[in-house]
Protein backbone atom coordinates (compact mmCIF):
# COMPACT_ATOMS: atom_id res chain seq x y z
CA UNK A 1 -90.40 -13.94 -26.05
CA UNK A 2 -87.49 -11.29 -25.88
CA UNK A 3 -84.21 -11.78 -25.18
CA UNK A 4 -82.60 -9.94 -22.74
CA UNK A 5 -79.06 -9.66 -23.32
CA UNK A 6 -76.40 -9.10 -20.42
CA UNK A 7 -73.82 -6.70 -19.75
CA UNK A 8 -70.93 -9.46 -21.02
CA UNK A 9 -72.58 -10.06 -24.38
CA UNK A 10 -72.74 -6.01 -25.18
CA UNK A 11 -68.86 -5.57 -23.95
CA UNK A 12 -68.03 -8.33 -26.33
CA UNK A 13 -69.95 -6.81 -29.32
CA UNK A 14 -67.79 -3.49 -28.42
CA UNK A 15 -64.60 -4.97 -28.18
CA UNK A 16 -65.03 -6.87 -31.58
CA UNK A 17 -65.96 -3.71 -33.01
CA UNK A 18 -63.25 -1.90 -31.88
CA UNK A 19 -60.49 -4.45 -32.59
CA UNK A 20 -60.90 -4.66 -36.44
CA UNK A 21 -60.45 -1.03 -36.03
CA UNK A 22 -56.72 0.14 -37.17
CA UNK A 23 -55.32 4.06 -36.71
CA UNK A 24 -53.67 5.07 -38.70
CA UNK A 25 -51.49 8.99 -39.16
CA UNK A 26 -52.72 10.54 -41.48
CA UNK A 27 -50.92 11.05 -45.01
CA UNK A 28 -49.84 7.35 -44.54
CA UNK A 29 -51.25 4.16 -45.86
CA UNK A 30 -53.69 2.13 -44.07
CA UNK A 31 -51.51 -0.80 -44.74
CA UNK A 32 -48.11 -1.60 -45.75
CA UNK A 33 -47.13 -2.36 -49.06
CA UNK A 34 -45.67 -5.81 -50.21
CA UNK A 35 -42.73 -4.45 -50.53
CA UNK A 36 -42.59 -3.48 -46.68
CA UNK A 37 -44.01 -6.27 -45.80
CA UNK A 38 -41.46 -9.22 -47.50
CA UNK A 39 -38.40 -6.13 -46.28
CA UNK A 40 -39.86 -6.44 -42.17
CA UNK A 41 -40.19 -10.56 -42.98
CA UNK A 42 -36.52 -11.22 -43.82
CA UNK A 43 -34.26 -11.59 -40.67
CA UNK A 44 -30.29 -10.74 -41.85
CA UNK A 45 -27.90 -12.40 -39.93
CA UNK A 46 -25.01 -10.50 -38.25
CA UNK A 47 -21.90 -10.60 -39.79
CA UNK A 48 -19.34 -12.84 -37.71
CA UNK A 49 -17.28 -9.55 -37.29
CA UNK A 50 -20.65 -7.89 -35.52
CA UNK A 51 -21.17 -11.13 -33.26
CA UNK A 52 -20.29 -11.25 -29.29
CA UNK A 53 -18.17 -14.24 -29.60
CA UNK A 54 -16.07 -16.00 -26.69
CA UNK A 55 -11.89 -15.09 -26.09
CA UNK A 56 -10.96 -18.80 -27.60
CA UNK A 57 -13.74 -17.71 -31.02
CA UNK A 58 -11.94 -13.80 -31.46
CA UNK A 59 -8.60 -15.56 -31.09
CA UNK A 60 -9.77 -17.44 -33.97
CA UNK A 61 -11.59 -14.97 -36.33
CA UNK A 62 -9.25 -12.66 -35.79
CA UNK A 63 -5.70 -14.20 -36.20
CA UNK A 64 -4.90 -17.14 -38.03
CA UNK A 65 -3.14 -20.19 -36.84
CA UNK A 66 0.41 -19.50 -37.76
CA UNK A 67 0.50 -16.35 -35.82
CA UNK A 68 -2.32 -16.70 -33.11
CA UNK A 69 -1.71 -15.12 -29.86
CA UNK A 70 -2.39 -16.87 -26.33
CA UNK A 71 -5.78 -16.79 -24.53
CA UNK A 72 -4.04 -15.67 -21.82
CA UNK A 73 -3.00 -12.62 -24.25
CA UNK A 74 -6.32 -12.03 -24.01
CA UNK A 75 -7.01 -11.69 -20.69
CA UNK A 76 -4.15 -9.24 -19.90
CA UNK A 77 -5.42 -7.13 -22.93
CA UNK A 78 -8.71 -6.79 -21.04
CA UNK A 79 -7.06 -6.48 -17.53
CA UNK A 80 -5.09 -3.30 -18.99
CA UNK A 81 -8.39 -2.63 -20.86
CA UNK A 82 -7.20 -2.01 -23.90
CA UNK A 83 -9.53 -3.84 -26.09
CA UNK A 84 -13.78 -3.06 -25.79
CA UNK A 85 -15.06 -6.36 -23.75
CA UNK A 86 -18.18 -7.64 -21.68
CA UNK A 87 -18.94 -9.57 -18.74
CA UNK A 88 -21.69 -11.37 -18.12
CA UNK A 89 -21.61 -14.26 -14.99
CA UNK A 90 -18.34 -15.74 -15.66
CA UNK A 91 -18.41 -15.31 -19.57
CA UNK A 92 -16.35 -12.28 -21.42
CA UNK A 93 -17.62 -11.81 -24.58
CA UNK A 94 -16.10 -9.59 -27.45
CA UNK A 95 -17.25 -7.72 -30.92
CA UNK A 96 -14.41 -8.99 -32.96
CA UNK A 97 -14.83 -5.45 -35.12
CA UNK A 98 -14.59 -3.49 -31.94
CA UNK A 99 -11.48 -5.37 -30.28
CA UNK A 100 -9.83 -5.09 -33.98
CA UNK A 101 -10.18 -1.35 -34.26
CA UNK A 102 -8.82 -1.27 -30.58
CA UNK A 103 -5.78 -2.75 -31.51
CA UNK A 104 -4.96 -0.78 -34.43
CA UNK A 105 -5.21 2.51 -32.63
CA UNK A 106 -2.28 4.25 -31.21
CA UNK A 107 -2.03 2.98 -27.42
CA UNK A 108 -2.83 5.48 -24.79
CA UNK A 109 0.11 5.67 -22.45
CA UNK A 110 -1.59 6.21 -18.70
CA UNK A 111 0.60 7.80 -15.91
CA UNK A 112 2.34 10.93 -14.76
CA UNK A 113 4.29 12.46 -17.56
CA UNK A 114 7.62 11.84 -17.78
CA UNK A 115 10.27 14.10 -15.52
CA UNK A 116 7.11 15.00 -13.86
């Protein structure tokens, strides 16, 4: 006796033979070297300074205890928007890099000239 096969079993032959199949551009390798692969493996933490931390974690990167200012330092600094923040729900967060190189820059006075 023959076996008649059915439209599922020759779809799955097709798609098995078409999955092991891998394009590739051409003038590149079929597959990455060793090298590539143990360079995509490794996961590198951000430094602390590249991190969205909370107000209360900046205030503490950034300045140390002695001379520390306020939380609510903080939050007038991003009312005036002077220093880079995000919100998100009821959280700010900050890039303690970015809110550093805010505050070293010259400030930008807003306004109408004076005697204007």
């Amino acid at each position: 006796m023959t076996q008649v096969s059915n439209g599922n079993d020759l779809q799955r032959q097709h798609r098995a033979s078409t999955e092991s199949t891998i394009l590739t551009l051409p003038g590149t390798p079929a597959e990455p070297s060793a090298n590539e692969a143990e360079k995509a493996a490794e996961v590198h933490p951000l430094d602390p300074l590249d991190q969205m931390v909370s107000g209360h974690r900046l205030l503490e990167i950034l300045w140390d205890t002695a001379s520390r200012p306020s939380y609510r330092w903080l939050q007038y600094q991003c009312a005036r928007r002077t220093i880079p923040f995000c919100k998100s729900g009821g959280r700010t967060w900050f890039v303690p890099r970015a809110v550093r190189d805010a505050l070293t820059r010259a400030p930008v006075r807003r306004g109408r000239p004076a005697g204007s």
